[in-house]
N, C-alpha and C. Protein backbone atom coordinates (compact mmCIF):
# COMPACT_ATOMS: atom_id res chain seq x y z
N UNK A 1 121.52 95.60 117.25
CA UNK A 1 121.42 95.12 115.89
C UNK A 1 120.29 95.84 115.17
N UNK A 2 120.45 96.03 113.86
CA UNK A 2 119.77 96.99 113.49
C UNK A 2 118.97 95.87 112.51
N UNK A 3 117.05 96.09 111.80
CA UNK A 3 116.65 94.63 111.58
C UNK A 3 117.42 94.24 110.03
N UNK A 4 118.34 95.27 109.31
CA UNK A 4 118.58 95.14 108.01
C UNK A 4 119.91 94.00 108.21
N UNK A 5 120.42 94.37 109.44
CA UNK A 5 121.55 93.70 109.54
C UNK A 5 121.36 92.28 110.17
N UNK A 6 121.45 90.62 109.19
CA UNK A 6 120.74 89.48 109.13
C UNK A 6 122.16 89.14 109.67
N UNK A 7 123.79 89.62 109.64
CA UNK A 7 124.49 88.64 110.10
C UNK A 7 124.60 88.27 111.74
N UNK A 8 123.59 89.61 112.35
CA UNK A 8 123.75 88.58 113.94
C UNK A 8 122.73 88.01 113.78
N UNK A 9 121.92 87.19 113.30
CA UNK A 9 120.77 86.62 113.37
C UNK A 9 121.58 85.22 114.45
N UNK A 10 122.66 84.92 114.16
CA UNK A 10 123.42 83.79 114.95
C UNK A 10 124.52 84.28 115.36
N UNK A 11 125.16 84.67 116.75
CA UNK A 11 126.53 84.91 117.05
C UNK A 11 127.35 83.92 117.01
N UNK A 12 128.51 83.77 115.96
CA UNK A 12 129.35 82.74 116.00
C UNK A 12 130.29 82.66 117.03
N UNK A 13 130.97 83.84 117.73
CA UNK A 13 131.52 83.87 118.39
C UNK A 13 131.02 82.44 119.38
N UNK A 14 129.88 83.18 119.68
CA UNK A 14 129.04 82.01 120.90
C UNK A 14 128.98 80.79 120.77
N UNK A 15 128.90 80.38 119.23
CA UNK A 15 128.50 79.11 118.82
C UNK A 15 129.80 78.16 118.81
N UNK A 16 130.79 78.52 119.00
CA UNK A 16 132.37 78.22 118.09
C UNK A 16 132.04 76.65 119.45
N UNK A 17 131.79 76.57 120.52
CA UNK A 17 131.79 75.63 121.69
C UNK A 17 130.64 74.20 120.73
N UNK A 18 129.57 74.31 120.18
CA UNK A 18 128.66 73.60 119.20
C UNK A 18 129.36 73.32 118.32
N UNK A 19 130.63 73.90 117.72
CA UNK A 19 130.62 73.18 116.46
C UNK A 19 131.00 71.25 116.05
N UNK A 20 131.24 71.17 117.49
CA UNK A 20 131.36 69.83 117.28
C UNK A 20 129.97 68.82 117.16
N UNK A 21 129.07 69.31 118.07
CA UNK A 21 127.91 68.87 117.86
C UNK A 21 126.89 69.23 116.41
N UNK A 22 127.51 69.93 115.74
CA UNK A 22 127.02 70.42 114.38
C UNK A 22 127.76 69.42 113.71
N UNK A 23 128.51 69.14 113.50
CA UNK A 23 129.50 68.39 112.80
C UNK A 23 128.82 66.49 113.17
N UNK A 24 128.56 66.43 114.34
CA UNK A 24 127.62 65.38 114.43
C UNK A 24 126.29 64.73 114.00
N UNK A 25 125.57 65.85 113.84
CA UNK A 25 124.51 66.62 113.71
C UNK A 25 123.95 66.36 111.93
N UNK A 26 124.89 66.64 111.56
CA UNK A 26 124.61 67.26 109.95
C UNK A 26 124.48 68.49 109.38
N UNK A 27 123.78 69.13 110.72
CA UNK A 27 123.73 71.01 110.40
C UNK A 27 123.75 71.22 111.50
N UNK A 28 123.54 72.46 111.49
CA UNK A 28 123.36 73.72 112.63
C UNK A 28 122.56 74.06 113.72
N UNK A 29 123.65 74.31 114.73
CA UNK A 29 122.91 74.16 116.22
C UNK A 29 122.34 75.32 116.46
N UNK A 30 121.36 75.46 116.87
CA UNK A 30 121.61 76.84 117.43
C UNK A 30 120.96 77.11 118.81
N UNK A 31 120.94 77.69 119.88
CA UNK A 31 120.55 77.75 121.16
C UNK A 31 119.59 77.30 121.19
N UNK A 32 118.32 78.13 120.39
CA UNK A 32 116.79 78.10 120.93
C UNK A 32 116.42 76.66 120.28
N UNK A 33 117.42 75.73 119.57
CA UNK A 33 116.67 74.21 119.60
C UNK A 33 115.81 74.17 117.93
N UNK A 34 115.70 75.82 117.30
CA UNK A 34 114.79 75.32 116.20
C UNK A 34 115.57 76.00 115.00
N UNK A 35 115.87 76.23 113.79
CA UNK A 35 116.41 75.60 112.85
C UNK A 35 116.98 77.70 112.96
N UNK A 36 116.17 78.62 113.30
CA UNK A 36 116.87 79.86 113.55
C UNK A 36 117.00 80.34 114.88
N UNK A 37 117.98 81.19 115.21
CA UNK A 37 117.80 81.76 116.46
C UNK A 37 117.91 83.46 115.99
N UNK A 38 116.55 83.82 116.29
CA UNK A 38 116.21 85.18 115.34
C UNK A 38 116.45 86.41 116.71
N UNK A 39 116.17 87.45 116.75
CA UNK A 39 116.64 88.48 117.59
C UNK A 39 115.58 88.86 118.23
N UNK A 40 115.51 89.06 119.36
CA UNK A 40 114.65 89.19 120.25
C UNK A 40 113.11 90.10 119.91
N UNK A 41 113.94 90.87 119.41
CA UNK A 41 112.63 91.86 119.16
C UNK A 41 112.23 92.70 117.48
N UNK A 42 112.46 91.47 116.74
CA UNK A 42 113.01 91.64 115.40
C UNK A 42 111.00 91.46 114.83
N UNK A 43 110.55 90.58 115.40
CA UNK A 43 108.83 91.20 115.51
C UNK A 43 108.16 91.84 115.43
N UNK A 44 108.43 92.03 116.84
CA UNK A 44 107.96 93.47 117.70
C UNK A 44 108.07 94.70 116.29
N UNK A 45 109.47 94.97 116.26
CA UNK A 45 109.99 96.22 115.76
C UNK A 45 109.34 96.40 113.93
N UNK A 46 109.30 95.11 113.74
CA UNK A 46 108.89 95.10 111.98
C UNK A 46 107.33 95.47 112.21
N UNK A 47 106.65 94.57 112.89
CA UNK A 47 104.88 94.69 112.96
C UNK A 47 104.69 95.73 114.46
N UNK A 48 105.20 95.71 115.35
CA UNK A 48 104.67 96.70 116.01
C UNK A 48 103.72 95.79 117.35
N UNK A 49 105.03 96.01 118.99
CA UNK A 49 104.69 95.24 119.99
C UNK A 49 103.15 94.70 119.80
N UNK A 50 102.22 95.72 120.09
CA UNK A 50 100.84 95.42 120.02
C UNK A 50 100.05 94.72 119.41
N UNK A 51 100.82 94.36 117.87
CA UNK A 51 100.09 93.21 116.82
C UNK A 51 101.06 91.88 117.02
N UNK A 52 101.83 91.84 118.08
CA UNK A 52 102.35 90.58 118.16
C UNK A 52 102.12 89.90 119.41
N UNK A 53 101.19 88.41 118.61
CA UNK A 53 100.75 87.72 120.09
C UNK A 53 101.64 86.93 120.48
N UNK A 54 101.75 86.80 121.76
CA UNK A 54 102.21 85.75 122.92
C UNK A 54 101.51 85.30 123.53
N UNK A 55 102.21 83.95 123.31
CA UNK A 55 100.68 82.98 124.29
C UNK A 55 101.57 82.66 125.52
N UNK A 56 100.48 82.01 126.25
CA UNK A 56 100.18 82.07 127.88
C UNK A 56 100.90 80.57 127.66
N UNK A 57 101.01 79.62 128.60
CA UNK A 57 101.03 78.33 128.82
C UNK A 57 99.99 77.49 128.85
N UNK A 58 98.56 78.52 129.53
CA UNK A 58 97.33 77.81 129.29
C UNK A 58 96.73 78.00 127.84
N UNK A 59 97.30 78.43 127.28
CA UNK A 59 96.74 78.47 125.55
C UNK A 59 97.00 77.08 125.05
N UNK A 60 97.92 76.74 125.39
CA UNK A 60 99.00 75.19 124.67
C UNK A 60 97.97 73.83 125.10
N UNK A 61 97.66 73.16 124.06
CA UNK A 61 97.28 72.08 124.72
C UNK A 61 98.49 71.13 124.75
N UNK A 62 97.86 70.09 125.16
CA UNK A 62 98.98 69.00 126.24
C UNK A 62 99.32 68.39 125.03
N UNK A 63 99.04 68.22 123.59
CA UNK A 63 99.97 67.73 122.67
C UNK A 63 101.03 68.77 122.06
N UNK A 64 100.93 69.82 122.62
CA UNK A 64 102.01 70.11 122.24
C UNK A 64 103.38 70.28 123.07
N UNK A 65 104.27 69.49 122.72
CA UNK A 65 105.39 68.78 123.34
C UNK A 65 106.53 69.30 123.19
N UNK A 66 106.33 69.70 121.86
CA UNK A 66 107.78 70.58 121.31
C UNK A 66 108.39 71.43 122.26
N UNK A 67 109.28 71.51 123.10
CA UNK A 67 109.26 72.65 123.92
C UNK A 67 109.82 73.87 123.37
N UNK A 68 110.81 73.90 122.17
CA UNK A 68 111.34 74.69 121.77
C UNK A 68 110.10 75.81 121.00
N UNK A 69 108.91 75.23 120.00
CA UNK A 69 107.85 75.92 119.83
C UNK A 69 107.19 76.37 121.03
N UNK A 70 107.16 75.51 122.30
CA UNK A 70 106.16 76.67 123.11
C UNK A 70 106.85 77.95 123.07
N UNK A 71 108.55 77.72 123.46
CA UNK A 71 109.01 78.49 124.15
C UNK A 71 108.94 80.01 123.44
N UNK A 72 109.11 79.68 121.89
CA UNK A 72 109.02 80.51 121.20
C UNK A 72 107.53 81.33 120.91
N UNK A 73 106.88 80.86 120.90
CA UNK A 73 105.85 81.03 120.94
C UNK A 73 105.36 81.80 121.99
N UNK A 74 105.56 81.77 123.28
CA UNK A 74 105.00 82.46 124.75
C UNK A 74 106.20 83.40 124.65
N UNK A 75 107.14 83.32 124.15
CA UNK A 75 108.34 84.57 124.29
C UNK A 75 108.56 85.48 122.95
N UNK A 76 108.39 84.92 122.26
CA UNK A 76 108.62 86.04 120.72
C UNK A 76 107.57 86.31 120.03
N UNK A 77 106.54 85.25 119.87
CA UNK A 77 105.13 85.51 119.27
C UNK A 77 104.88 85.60 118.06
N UNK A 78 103.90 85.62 117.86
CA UNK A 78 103.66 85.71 115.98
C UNK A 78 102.82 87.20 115.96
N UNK A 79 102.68 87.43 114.39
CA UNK A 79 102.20 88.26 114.60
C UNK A 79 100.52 88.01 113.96
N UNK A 80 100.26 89.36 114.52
CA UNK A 80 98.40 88.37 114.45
C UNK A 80 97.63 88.68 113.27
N UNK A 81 97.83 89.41 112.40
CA UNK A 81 97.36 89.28 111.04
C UNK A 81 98.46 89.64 110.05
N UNK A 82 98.83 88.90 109.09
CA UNK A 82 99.32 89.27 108.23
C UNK A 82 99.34 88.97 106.62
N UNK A 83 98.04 89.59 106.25
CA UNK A 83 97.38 89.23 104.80
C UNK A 83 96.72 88.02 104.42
N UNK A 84 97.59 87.23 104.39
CA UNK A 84 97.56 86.00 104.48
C UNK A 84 97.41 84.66 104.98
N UNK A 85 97.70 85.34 105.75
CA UNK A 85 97.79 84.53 107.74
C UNK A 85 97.03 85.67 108.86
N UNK A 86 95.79 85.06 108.99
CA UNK A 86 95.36 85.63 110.50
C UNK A 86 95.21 84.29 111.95
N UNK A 87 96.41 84.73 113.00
CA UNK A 87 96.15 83.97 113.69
C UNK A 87 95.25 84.00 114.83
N UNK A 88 94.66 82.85 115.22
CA UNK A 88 93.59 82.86 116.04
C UNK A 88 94.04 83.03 117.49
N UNK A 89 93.40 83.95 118.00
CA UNK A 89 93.83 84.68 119.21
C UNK A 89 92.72 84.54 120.49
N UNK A 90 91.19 84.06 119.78
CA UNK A 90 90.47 84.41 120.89
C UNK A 90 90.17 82.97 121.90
N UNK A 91 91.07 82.26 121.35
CA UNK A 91 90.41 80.77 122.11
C UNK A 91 92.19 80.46 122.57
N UNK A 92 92.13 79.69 123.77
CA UNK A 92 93.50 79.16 123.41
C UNK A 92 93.59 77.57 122.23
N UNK A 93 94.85 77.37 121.85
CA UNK A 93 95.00 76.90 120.70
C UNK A 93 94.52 75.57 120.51
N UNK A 94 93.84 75.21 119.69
CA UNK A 94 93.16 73.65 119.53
C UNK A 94 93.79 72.42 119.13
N UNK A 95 93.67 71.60 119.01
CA UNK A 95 94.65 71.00 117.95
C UNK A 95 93.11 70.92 116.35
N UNK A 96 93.70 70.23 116.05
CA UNK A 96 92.78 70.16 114.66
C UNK A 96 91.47 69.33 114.76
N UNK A 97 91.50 68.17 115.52
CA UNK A 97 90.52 67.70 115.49
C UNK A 97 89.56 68.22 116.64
N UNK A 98 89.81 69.31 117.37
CA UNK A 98 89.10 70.23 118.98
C UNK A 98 88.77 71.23 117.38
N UNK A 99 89.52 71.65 117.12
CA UNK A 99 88.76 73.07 116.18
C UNK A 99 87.57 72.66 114.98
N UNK A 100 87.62 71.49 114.67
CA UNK A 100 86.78 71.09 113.87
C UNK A 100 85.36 70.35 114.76
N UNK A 101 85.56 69.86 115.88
CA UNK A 101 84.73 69.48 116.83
C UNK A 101 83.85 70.77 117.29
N UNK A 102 84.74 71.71 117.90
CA UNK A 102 84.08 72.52 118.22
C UNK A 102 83.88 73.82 117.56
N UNK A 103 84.57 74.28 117.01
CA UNK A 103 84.35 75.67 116.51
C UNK A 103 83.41 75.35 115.10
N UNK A 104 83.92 73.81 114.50
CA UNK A 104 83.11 73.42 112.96
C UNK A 104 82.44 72.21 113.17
N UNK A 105 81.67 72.39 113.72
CA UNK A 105 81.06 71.10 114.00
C UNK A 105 80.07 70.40 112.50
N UNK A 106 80.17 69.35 112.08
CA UNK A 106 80.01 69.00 110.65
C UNK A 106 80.81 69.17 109.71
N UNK A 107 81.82 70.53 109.61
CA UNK A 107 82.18 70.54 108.27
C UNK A 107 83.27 69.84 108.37
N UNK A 108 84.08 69.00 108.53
CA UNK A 108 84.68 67.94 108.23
C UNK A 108 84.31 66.39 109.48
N UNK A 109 84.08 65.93 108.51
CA UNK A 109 83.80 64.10 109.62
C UNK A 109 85.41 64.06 109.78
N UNK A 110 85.61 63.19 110.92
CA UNK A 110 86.56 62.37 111.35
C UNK A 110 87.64 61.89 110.32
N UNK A 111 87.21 61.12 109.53
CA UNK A 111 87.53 60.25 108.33
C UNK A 111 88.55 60.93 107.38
N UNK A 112 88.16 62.55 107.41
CA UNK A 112 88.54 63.47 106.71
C UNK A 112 89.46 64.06 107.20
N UNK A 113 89.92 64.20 108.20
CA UNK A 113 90.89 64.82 108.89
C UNK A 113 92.29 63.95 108.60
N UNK A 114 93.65 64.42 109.49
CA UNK A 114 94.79 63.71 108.88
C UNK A 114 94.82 62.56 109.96
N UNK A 115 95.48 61.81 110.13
CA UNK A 115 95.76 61.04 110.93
C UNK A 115 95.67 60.92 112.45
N UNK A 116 96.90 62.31 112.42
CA UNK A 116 97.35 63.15 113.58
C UNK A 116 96.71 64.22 113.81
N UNK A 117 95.68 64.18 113.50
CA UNK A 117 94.74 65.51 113.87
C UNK A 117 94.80 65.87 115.42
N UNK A 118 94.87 64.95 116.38
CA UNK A 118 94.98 65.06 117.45
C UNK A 118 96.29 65.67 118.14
N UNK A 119 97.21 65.25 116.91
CA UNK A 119 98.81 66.18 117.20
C UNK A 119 99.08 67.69 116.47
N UNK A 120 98.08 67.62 115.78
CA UNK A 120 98.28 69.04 115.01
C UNK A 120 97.54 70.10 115.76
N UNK A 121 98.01 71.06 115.83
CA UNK A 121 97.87 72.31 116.16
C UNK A 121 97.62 73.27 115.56
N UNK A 122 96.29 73.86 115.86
CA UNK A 122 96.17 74.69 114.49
C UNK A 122 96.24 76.42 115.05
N UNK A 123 97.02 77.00 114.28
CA UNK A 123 97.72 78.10 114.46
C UNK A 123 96.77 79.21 114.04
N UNK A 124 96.33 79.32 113.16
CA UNK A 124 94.51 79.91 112.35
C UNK A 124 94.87 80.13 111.09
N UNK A 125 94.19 80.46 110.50
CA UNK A 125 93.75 80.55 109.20
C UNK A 125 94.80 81.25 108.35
N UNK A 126 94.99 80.49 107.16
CA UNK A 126 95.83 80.54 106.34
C UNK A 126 94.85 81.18 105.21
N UNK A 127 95.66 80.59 103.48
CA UNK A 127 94.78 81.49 102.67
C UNK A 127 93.76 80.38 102.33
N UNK A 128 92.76 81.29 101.80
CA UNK A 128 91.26 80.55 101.51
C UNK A 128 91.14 78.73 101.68
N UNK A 129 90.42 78.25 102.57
CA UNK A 129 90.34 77.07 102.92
C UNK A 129 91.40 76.68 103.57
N UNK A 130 92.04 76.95 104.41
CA UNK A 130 93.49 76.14 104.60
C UNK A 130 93.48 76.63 106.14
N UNK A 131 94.15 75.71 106.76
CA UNK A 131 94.90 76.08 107.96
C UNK A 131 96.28 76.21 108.38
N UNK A 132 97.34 76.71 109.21
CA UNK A 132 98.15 76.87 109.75
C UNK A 132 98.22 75.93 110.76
N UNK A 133 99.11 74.91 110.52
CA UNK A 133 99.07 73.62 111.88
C UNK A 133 100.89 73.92 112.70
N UNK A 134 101.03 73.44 113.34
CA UNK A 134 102.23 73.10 113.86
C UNK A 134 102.21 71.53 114.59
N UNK A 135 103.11 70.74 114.46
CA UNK A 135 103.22 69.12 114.85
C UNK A 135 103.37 69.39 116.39
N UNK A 136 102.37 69.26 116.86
CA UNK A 136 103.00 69.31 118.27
C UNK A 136 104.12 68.58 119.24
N UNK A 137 104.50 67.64 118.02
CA UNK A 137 105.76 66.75 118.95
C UNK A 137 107.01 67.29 117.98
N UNK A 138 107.05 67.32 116.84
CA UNK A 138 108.60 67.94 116.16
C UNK A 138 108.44 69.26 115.93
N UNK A 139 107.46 70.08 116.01
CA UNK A 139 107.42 71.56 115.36
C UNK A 139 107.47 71.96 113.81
N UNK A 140 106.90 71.04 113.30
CA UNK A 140 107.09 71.42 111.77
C UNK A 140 105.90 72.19 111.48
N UNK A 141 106.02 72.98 110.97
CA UNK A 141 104.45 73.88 110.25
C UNK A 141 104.19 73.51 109.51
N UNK A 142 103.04 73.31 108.87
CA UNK A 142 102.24 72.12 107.78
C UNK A 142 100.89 72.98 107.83
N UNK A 143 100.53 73.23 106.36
CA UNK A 143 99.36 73.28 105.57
C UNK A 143 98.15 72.62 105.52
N UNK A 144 97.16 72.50 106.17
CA UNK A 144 95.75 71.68 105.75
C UNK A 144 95.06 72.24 105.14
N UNK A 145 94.90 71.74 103.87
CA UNK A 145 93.77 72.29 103.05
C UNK A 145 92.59 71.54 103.12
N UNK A 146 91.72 72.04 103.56
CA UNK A 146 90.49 71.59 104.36
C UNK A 146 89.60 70.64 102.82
N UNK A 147 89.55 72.01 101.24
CA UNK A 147 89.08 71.44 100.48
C UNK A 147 90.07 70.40 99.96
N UNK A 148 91.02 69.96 99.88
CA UNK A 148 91.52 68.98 99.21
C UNK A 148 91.84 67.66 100.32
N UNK A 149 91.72 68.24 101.51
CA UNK A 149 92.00 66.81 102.94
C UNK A 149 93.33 66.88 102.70
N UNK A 150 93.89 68.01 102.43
CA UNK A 150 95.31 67.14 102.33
C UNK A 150 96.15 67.81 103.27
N UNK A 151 97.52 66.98 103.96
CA UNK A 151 98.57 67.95 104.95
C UNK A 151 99.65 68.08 104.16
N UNK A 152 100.33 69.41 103.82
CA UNK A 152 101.61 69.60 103.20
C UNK A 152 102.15 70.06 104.41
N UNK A 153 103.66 70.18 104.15
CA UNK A 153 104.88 71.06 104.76
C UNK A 153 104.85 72.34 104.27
N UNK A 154 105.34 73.20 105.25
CA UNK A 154 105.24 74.41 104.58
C UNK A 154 106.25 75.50 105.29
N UNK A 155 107.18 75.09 106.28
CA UNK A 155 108.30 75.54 106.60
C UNK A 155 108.41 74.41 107.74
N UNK A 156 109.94 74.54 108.12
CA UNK A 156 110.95 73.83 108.91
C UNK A 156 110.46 73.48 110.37
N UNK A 157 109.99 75.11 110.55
CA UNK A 157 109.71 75.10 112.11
C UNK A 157 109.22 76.33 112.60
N UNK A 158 108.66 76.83 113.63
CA UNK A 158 108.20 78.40 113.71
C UNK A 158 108.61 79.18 113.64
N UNK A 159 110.38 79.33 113.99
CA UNK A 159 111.15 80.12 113.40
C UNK A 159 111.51 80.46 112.03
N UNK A 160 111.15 79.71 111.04
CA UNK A 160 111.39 80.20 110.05
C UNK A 160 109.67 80.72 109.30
N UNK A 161 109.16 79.57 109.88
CA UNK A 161 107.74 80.73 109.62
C UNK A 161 107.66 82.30 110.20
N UNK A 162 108.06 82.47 111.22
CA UNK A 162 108.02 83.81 111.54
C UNK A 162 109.10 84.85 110.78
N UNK A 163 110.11 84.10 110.32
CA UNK A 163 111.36 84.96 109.57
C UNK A 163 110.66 85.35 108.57
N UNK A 164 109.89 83.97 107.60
CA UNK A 164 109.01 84.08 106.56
C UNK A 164 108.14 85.57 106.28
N UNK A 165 107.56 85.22 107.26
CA UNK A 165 106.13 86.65 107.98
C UNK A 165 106.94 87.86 107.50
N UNK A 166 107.95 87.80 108.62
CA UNK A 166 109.13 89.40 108.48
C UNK A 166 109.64 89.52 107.05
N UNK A 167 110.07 88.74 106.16
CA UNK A 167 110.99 88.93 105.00
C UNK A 167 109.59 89.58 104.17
N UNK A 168 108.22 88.96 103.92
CA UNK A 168 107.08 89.31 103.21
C UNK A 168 106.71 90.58 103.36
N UNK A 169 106.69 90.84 105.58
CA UNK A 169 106.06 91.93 105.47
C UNK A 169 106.96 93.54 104.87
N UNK A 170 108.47 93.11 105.47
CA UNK A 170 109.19 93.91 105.20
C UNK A 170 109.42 93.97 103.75
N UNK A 171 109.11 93.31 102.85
CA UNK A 171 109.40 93.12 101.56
C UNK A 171 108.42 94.74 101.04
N UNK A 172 107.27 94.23 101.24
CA UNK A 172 105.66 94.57 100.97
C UNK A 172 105.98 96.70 101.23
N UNK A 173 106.54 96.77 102.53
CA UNK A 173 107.10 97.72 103.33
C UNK A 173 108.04 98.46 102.43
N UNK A 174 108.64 98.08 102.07
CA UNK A 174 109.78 98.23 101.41
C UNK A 174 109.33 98.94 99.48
N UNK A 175 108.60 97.66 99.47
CA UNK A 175 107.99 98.52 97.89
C UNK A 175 107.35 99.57 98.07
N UNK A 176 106.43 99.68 99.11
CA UNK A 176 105.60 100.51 99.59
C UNK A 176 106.02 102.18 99.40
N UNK A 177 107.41 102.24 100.30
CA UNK A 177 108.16 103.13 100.39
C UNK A 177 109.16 103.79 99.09
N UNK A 178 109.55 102.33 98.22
CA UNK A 178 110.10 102.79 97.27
C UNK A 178 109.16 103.39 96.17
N UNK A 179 108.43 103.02 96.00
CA UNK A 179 107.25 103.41 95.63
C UNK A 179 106.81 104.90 95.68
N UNK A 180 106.72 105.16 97.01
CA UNK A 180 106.30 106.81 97.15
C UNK A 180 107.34 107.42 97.01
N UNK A 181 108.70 107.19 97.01
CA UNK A 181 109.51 107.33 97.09
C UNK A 181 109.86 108.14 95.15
N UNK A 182 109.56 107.03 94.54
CA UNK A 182 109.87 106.99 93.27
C UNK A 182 108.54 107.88 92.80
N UNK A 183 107.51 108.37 93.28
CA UNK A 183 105.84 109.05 92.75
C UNK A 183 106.89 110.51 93.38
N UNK A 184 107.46 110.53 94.36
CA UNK A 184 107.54 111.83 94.96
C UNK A 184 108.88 112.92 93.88
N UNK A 185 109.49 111.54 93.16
CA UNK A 185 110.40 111.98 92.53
C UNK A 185 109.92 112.67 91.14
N UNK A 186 109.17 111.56 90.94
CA UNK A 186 108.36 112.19 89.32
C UNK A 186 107.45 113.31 89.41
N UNK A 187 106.96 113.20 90.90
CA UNK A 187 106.11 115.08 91.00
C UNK A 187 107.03 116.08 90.97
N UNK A 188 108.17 116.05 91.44
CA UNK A 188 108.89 116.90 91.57
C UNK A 188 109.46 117.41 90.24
N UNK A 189 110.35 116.31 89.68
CA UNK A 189 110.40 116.42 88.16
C UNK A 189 109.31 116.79 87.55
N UNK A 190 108.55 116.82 87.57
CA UNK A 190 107.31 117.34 86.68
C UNK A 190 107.17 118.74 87.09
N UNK A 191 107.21 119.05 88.24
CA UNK A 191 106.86 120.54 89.00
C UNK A 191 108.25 121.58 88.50
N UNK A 192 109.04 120.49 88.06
CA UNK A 192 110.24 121.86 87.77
C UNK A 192 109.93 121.77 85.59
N UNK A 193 109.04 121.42 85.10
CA UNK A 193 109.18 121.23 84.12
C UNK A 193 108.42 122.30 83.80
């Protein structure tokens, strides 16, 4: 599969045995358990093996339950900086109220944190003030904005955060190229003028 080509992102062929359980369901099954089943090395190939982390099993703390996020997570990986998102790589993963204990000790009291601080997982740093959480029991990715105390949603599940990552970076990639693309045209035109 080549990464432009999004229709194997799901083989239907494979799936045709699920569709009854989709039909139960409300939506769509798909193997790996989380809302995409993306291509193995569709990561790798956009950012480049080396900037994409995989975690260990001892990275995970024990609230995180989701098995379908570990799995994804220790097998496909995120990638470890991307503008916007740098994820934290040098500790294994905290939940929210361990990263504020220990890595921030003071800058947020107890009181201030969400509820479930103890279930959230924080993935690292998002844009200015904010964190990257994941629910460690459903896998939803959620927003903490540290200055406002507040938890939003902010995609489905890690799979589509990571599709997210790829559609941005390749987007970014993409102008990039059309770009020089379109400068190389107007030198040229100019050079025959």
């Amino acid at each position: 599969m080549g990464l432009t080509d999004l229709n194997d992102l799901n083989d239907v062929n494979d799936l045709r045995d699920l569709s009854d359980l989709a039909v139960l369901t409300g939506g769509p099954v798909t193997r790996s358990g989380l809302a995409l089943d993306l291509p193995a090395r569709l990561l790798d190939e956009e950012f480049g093996r080396s900037t994409v982390w995989r975690f260990e099993d001892f990275d995970f703390p024990a609230t995180l339950t989701h098995e379908p996020t570990r799995r994804f997570l220790r097998d496909m990986g995120l990638p470890e900086d991307h503008g916007f998102f740098h994820l934290d790589t040098d500790i294994p993963l905290p939940t929210l109220a361990e990263y504020y204990a220990n890595e921030r000790p003071g800058d947020a009291a107890p009181a201030q944190l969400p509820a479930n601080a103890a279930h959230l997982i924080r993935l690292g740093h998002f844009v200015e003030g904010n964190s990257l959480v994941v629910d460690g029991t459903t896998g939803a990715i959620l927003n903490w904005s540290e200055p406002e105390s507040t938890l939003c949603p902010l995609d489905a599940d890690i799979s589509t955060l990571a599709f997210t990552l790829w559609l941005l970076h390749r987007e970014k990639h993409e102008k990039t190229a059309t770009g020089c693309w379109v400068e190389a045209l107007r030198n040229e035109a100019c050079a025959e003028l």
